[in-house]
PDB file of N, CA and C in Angstrom:
ATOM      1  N   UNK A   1      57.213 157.856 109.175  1.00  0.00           N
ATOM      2  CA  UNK A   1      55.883 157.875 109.732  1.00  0.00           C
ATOM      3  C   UNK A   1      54.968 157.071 108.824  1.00  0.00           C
ATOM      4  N   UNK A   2      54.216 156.591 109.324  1.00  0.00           N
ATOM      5  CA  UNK A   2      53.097 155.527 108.374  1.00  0.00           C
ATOM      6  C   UNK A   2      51.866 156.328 108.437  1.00  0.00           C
ATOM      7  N   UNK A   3      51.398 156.570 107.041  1.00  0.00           N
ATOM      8  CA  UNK A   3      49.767 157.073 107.016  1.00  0.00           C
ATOM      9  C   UNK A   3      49.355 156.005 107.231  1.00  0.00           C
ATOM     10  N   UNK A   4      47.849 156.392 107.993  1.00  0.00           N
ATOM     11  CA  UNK A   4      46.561 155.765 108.110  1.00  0.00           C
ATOM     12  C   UNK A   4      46.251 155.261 107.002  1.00  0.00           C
ATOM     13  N   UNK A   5      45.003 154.097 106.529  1.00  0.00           N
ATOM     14  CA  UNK A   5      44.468 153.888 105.707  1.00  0.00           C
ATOM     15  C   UNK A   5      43.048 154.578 105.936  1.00  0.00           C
ATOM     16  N   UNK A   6      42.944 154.989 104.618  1.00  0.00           N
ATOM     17  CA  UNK A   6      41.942 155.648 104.261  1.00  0.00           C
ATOM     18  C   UNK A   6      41.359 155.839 102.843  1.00  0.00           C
ATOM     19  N   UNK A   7      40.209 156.678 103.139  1.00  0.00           N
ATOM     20  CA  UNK A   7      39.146 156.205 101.255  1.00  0.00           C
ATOM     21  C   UNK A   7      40.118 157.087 100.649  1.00  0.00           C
ATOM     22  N   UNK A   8      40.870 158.015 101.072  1.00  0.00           N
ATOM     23  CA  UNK A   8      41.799 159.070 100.295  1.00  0.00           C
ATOM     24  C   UNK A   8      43.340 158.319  99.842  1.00  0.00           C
ATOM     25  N   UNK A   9      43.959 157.613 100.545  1.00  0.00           N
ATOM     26  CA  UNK A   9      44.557 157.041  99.881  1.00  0.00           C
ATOM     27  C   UNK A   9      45.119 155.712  99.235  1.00  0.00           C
ATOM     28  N   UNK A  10      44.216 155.023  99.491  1.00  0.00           N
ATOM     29  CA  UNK A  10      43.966 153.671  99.574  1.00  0.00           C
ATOM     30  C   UNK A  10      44.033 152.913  98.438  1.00  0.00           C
ATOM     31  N   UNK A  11      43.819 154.060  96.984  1.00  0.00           N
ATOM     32  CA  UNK A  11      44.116 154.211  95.901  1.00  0.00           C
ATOM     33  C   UNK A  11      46.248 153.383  95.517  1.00  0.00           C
ATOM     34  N   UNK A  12      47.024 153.600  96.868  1.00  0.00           N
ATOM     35  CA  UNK A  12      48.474 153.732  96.617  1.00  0.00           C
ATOM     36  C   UNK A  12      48.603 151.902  96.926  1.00  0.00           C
ATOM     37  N   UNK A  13      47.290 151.491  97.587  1.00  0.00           N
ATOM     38  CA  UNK A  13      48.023 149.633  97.733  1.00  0.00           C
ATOM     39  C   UNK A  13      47.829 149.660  96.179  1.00  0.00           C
ATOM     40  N   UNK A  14      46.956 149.481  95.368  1.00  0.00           N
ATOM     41  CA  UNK A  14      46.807 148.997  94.368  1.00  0.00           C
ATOM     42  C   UNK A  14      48.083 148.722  92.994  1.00  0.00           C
ATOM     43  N   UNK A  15      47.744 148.078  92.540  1.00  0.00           N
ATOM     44  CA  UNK A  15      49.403 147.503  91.328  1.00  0.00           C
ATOM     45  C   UNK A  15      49.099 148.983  91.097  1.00  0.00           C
ATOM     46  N   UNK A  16      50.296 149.982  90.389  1.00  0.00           N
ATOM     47  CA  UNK A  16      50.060 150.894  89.071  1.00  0.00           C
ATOM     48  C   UNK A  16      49.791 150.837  87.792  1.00  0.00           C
ATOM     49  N   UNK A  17      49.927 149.214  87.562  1.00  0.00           N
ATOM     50  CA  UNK A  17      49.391 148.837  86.427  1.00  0.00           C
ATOM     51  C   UNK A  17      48.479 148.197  86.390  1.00  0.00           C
ATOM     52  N   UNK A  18      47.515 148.249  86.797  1.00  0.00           N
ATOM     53  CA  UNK A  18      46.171 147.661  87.343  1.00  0.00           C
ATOM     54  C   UNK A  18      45.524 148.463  86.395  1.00  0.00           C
ATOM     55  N   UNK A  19      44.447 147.804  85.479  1.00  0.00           N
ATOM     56  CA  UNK A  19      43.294 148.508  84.393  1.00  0.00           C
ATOM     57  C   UNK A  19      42.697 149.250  85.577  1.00  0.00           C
ATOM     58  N   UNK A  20      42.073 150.646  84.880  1.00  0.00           N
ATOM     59  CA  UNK A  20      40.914 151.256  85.437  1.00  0.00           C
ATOM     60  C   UNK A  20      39.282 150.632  85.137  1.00  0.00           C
ATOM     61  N   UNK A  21      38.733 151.000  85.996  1.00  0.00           N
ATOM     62  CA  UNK A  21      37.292 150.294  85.910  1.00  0.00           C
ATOM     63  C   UNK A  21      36.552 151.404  86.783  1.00  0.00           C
ATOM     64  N   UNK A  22      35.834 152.319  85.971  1.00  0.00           N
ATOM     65  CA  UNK A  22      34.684 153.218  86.825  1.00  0.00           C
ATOM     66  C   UNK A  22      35.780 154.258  87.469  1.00  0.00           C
ATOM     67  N   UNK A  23      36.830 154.964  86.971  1.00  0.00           N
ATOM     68  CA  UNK A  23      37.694 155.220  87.236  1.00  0.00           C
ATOM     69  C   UNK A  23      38.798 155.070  88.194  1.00  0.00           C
ATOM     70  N   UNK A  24      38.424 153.971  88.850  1.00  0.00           N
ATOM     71  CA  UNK A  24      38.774 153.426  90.116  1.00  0.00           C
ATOM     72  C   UNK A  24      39.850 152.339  89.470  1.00  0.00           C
ATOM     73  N   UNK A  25      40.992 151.578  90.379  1.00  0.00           N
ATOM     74  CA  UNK A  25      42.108 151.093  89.766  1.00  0.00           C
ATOM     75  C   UNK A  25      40.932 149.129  90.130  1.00  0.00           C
ATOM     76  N   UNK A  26      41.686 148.935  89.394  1.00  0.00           N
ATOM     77  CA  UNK A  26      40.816 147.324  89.438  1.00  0.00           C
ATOM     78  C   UNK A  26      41.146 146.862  90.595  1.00  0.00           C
ATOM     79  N   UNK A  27      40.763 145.626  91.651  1.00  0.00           N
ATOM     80  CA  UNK A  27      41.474 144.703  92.049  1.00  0.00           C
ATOM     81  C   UNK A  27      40.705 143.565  91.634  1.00  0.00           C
ATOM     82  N   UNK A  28      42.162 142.740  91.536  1.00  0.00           N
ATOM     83  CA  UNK A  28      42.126 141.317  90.869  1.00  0.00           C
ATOM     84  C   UNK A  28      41.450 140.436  92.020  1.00  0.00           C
ATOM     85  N   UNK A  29      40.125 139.232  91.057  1.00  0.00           N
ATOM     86  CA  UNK A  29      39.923 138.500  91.781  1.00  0.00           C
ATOM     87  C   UNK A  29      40.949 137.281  92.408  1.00  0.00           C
ATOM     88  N   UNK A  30      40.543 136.507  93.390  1.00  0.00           N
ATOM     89  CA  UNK A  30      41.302 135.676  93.595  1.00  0.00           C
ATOM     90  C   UNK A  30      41.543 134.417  92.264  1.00  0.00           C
ATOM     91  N   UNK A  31      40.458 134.077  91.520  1.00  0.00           N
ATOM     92  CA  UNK A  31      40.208 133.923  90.614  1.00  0.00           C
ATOM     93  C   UNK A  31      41.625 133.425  89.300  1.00  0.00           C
ATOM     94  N   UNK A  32      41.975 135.013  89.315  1.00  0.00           N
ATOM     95  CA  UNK A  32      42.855 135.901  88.546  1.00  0.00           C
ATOM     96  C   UNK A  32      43.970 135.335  88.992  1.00  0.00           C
ATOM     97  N   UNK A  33      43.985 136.200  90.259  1.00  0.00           N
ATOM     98  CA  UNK A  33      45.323 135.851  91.153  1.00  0.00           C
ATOM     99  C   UNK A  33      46.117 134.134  91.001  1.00  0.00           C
ATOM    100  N   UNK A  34      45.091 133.069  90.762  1.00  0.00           N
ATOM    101  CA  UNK A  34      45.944 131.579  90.649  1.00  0.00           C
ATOM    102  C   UNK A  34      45.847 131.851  89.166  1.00  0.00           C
ATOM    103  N   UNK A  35      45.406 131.940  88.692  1.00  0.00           N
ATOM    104  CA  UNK A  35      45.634 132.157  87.026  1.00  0.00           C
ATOM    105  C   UNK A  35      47.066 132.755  86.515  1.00  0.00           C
ATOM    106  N   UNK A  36      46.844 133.527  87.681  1.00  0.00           N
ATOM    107  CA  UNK A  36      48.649 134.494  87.446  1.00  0.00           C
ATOM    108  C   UNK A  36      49.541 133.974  87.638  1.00  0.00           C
ATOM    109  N   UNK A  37      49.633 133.412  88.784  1.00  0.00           N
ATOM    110  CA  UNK A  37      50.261 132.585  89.378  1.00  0.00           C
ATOM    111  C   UNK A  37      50.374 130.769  88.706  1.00  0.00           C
ATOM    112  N   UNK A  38      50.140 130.238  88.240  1.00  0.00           N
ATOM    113  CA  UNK A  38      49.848 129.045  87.472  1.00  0.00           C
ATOM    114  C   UNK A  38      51.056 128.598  86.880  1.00  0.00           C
ATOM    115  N   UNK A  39      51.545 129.854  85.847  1.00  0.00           N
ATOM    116  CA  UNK A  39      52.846 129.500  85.334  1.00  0.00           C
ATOM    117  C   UNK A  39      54.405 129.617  86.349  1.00  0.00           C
ATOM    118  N   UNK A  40      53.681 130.304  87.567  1.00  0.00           N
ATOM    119  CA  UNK A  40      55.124 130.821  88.130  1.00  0.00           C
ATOM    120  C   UNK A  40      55.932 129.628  88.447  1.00  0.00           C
ATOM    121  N   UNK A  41      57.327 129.592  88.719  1.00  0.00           N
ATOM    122  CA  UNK A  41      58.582 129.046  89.064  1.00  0.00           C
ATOM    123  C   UNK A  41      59.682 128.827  89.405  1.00  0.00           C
ATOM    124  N   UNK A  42      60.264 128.319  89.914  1.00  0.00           N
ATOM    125  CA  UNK A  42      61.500 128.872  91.017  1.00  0.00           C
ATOM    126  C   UNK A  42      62.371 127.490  90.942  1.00  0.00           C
ATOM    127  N   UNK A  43      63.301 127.849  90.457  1.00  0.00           N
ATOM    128  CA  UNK A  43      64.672 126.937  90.848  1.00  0.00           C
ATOM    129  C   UNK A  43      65.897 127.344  91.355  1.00  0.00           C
ATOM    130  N   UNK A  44      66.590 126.290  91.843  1.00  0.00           N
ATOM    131  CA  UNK A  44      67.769 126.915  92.364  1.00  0.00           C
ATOM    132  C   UNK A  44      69.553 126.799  91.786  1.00  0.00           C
ATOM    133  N   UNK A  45      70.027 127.382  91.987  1.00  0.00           N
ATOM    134  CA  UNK A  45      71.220 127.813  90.984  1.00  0.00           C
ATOM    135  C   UNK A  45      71.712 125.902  91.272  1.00  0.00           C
ATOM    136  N   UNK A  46      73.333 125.810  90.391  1.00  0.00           N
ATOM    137  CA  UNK A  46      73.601 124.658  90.744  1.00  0.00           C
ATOM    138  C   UNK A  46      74.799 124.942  91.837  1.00  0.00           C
ATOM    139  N   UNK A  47      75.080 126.188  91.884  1.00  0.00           N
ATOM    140  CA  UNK A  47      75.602 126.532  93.405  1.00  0.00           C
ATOM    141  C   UNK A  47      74.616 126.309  94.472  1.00  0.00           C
ATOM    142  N   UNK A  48      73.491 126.943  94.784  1.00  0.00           N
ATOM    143  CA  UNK A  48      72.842 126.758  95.842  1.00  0.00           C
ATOM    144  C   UNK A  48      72.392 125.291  95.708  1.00  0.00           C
ATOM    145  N   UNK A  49      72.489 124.067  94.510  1.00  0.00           N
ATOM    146  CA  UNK A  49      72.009 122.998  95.324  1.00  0.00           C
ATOM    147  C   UNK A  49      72.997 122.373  95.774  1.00  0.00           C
ATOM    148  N   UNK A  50      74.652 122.486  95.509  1.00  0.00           N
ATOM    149  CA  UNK A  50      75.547 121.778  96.050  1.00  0.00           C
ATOM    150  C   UNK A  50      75.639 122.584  97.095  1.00  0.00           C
ATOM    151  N   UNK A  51      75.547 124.024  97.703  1.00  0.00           N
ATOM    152  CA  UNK A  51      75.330 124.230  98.965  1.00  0.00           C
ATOM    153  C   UNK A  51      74.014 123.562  99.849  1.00  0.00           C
ATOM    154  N   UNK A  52      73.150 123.388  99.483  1.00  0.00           N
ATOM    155  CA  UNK A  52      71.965 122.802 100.124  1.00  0.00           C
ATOM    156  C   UNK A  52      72.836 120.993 100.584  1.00  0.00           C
ATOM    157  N   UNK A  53      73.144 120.554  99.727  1.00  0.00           N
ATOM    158  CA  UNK A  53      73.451 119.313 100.225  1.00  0.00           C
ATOM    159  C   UNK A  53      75.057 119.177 101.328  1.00  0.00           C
ATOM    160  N   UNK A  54      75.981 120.078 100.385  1.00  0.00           N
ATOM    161  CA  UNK A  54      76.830 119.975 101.792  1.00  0.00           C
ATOM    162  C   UNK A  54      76.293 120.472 102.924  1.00  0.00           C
ATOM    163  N   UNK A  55      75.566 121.471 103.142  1.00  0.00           N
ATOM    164  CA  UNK A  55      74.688 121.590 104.532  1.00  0.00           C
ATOM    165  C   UNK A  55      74.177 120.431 105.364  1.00  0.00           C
ATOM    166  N   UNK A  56      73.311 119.643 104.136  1.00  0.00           N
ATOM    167  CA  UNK A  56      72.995 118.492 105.026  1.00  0.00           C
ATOM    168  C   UNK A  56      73.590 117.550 105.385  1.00  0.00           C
ATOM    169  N   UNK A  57      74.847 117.352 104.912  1.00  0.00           N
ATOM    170  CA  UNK A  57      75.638 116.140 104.609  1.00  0.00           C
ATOM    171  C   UNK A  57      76.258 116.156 105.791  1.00  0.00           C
ATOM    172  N   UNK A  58      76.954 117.669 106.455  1.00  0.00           N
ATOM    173  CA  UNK A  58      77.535 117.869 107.506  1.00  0.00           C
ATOM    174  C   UNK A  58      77.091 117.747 108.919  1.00  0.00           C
ATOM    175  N   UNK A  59      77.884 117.228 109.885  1.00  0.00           N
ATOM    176  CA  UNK A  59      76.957 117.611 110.532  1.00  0.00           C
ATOM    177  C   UNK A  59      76.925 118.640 111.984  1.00  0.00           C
ATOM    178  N   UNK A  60      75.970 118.791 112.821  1.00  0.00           N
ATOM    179  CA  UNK A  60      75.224 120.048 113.004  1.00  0.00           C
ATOM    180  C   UNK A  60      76.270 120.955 113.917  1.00  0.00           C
ATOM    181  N   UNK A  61      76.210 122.069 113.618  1.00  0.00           N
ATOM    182  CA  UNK A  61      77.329 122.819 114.258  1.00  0.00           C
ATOM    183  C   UNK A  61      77.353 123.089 115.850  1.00  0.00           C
ATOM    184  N   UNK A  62      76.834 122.309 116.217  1.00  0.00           N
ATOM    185  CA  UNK A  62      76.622 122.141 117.845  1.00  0.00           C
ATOM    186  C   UNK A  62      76.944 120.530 118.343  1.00  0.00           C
ATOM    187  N   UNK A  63      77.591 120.490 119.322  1.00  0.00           N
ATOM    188  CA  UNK A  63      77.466 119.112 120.083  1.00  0.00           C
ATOM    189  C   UNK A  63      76.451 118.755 120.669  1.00  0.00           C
ATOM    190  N   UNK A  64      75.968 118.067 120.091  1.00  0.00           N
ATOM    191  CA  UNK A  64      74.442 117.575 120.325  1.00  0.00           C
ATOM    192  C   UNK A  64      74.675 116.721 122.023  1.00  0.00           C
ATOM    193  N   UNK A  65      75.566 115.971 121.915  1.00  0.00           N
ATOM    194  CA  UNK A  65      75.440 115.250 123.220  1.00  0.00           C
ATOM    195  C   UNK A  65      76.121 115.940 124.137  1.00  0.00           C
ATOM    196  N   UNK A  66      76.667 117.142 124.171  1.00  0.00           N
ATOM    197  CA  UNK A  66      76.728 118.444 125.185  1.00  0.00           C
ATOM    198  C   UNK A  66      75.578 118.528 125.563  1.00  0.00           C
ATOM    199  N   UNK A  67      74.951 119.150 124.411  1.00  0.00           N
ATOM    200  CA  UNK A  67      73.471 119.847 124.571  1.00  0.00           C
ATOM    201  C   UNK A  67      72.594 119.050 125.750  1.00  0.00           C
ATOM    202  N   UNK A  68      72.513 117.836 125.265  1.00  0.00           N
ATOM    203  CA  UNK A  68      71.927 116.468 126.009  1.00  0.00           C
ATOM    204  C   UNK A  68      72.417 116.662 127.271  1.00  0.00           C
ATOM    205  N   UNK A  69      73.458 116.886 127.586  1.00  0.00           N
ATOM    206  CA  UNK A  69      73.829 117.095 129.037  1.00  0.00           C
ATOM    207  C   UNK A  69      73.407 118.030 129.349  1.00  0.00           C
ATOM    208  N   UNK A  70      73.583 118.672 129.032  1.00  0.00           N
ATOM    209  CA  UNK A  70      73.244 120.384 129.943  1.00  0.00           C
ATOM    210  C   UNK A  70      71.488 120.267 130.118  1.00  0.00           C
ATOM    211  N   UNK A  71      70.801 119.838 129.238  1.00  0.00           N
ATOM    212  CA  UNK A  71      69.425 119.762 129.250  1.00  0.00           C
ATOM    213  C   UNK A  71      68.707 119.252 130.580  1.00  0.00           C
ATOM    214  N   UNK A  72      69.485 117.730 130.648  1.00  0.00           N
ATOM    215  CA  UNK A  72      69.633 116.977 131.809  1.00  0.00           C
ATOM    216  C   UNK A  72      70.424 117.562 133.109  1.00  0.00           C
ATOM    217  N   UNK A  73      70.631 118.456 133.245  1.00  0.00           N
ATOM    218  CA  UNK A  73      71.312 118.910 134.244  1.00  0.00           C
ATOM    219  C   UNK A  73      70.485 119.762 134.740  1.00  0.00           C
ATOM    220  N   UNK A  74      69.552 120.264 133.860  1.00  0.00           N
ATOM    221  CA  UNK A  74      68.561 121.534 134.190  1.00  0.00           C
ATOM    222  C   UNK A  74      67.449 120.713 134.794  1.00  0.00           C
ATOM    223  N   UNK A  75      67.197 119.702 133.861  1.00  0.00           N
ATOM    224  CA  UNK A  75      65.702 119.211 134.435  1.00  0.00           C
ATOM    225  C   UNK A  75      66.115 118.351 135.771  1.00  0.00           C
ATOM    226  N   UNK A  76      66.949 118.337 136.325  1.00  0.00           N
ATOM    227  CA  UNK A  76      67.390 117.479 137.469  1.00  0.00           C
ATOM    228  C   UNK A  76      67.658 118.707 138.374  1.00  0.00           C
ATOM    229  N   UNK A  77      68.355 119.746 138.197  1.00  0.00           N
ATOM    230  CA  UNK A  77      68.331 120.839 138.948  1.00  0.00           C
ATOM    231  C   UNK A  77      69.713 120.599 139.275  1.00  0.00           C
ATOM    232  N   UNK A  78      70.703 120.445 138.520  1.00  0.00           N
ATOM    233  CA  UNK A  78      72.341 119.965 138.895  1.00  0.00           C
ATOM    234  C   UNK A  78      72.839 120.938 137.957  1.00  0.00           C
ATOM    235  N   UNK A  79      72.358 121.565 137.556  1.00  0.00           N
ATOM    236  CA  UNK A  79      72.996 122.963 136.779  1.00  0.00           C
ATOM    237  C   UNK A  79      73.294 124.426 137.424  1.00  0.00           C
ATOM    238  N   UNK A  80      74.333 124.887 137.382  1.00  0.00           N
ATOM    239  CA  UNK A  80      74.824 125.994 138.125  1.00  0.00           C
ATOM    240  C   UNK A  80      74.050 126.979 137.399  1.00  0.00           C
ATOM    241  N   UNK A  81      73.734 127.737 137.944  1.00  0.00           N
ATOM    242  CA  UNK A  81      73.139 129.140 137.069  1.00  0.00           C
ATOM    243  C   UNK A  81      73.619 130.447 137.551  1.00  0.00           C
ATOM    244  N   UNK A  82      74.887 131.044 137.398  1.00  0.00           N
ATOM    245  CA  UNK A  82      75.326 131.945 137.958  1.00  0.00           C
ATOM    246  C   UNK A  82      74.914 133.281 136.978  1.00  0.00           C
ATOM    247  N   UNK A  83      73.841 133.994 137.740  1.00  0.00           N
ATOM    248  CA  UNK A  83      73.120 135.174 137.365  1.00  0.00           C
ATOM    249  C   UNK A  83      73.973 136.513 137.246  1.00  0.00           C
ATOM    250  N   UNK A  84      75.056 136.527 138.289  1.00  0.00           N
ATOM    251  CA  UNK A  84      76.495 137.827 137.791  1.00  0.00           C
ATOM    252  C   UNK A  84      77.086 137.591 136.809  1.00  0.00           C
ATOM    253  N   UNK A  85      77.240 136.518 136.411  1.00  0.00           N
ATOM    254  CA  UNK A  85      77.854 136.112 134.584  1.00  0.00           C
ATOM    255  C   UNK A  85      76.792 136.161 133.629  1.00  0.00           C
ATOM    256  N   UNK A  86      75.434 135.902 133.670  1.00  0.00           N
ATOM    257  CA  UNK A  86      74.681 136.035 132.886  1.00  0.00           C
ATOM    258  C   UNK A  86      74.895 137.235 132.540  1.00  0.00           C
ATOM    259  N   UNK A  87      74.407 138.268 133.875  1.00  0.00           N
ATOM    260  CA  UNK A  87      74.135 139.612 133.563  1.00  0.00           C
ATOM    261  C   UNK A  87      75.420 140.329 132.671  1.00  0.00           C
ATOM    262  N   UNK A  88      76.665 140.300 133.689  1.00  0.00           N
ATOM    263  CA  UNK A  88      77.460 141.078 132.693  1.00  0.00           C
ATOM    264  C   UNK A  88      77.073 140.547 131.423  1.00  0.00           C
ATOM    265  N   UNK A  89      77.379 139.199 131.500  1.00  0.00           N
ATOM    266  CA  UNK A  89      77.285 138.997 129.525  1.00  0.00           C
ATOM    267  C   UNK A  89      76.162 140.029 128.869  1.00  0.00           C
ATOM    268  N   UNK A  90      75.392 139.994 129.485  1.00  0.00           N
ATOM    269  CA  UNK A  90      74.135 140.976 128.915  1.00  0.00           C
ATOM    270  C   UNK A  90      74.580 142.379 128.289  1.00  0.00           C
ATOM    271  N   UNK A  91      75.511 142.824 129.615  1.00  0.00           N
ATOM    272  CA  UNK A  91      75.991 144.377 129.498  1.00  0.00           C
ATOM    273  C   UNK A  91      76.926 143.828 128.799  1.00  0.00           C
ATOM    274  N   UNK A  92      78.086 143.141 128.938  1.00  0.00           N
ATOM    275  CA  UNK A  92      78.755 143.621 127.653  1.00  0.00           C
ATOM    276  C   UNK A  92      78.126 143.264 126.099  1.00  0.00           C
ATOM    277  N   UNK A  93      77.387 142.597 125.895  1.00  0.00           N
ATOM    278  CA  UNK A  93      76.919 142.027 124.739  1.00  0.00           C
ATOM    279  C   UNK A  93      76.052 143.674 124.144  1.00  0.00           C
ATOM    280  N   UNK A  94      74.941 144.283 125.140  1.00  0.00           N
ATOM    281  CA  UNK A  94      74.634 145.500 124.616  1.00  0.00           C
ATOM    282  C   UNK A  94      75.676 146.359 124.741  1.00  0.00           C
ATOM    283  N   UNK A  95      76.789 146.499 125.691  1.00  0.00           N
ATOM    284  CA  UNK A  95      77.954 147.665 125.153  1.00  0.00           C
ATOM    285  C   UNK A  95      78.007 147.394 123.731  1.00  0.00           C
ATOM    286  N   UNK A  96      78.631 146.761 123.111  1.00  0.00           N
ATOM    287  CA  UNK A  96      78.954 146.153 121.862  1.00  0.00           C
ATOM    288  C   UNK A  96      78.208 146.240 120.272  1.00  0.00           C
ATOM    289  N   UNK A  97      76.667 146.496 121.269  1.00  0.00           N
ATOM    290  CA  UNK A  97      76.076 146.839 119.777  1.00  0.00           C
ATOM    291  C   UNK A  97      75.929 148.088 119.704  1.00  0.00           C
ATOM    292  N   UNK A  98      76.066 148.919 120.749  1.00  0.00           N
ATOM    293  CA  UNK A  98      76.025 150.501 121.295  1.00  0.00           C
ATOM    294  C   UNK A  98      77.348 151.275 120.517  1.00  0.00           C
ATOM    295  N   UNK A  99      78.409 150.776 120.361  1.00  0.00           N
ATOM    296  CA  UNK A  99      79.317 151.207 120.135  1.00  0.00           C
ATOM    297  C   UNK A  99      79.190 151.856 118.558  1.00  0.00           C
TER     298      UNK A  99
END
């Protein structure tokens, strides 16, 4: 269940390590906030960058000039759309997560 926000507990967003001020927990100006932020940094392992590049290197896990067809088949109106295969797929696809 999610409490409401309110003057009673509103006290719980705040850091826990946030200085007191007027007995009340501080909040940081924005000010502060890029100041804090200034030094931060993020790199990535040298696994994730040789995964990043074989990703791109490969290519895309779909047949693109399928795709191209079928697209063209829709916007021309030469595409079958059989709605009893949709549907089961539907039902069995939710049997499946039901289970």
């Amino acid at each position: 269940m999610v409490d409401p926000i309110s003057s009673g507990n509103i006290s719980r967003l705040r850091p826990a390590d946030a200085p007191a001020r007027n007995g009340q927990a501080a909040t940081p100006t924005p000010a502060a906030d890029k100041a804090a932020g200034a030094n931060d940094a993020a790199s990535l392992s040298d696994a994730a960058t040789k995964a990043v590049s074989t990703l791109a290197a490969a290519p895309p896990p779909f047949d693109a000039s399928h795709v191209a067809r079928i697209k063209a088949a829709i916007e021309s109106g030469d595409y079958p759309v059989n709605a009893e295969r949709i549907a089961d797929s539907f039902f069995r696809d939710f049997a499946a997560l039901t289970e």
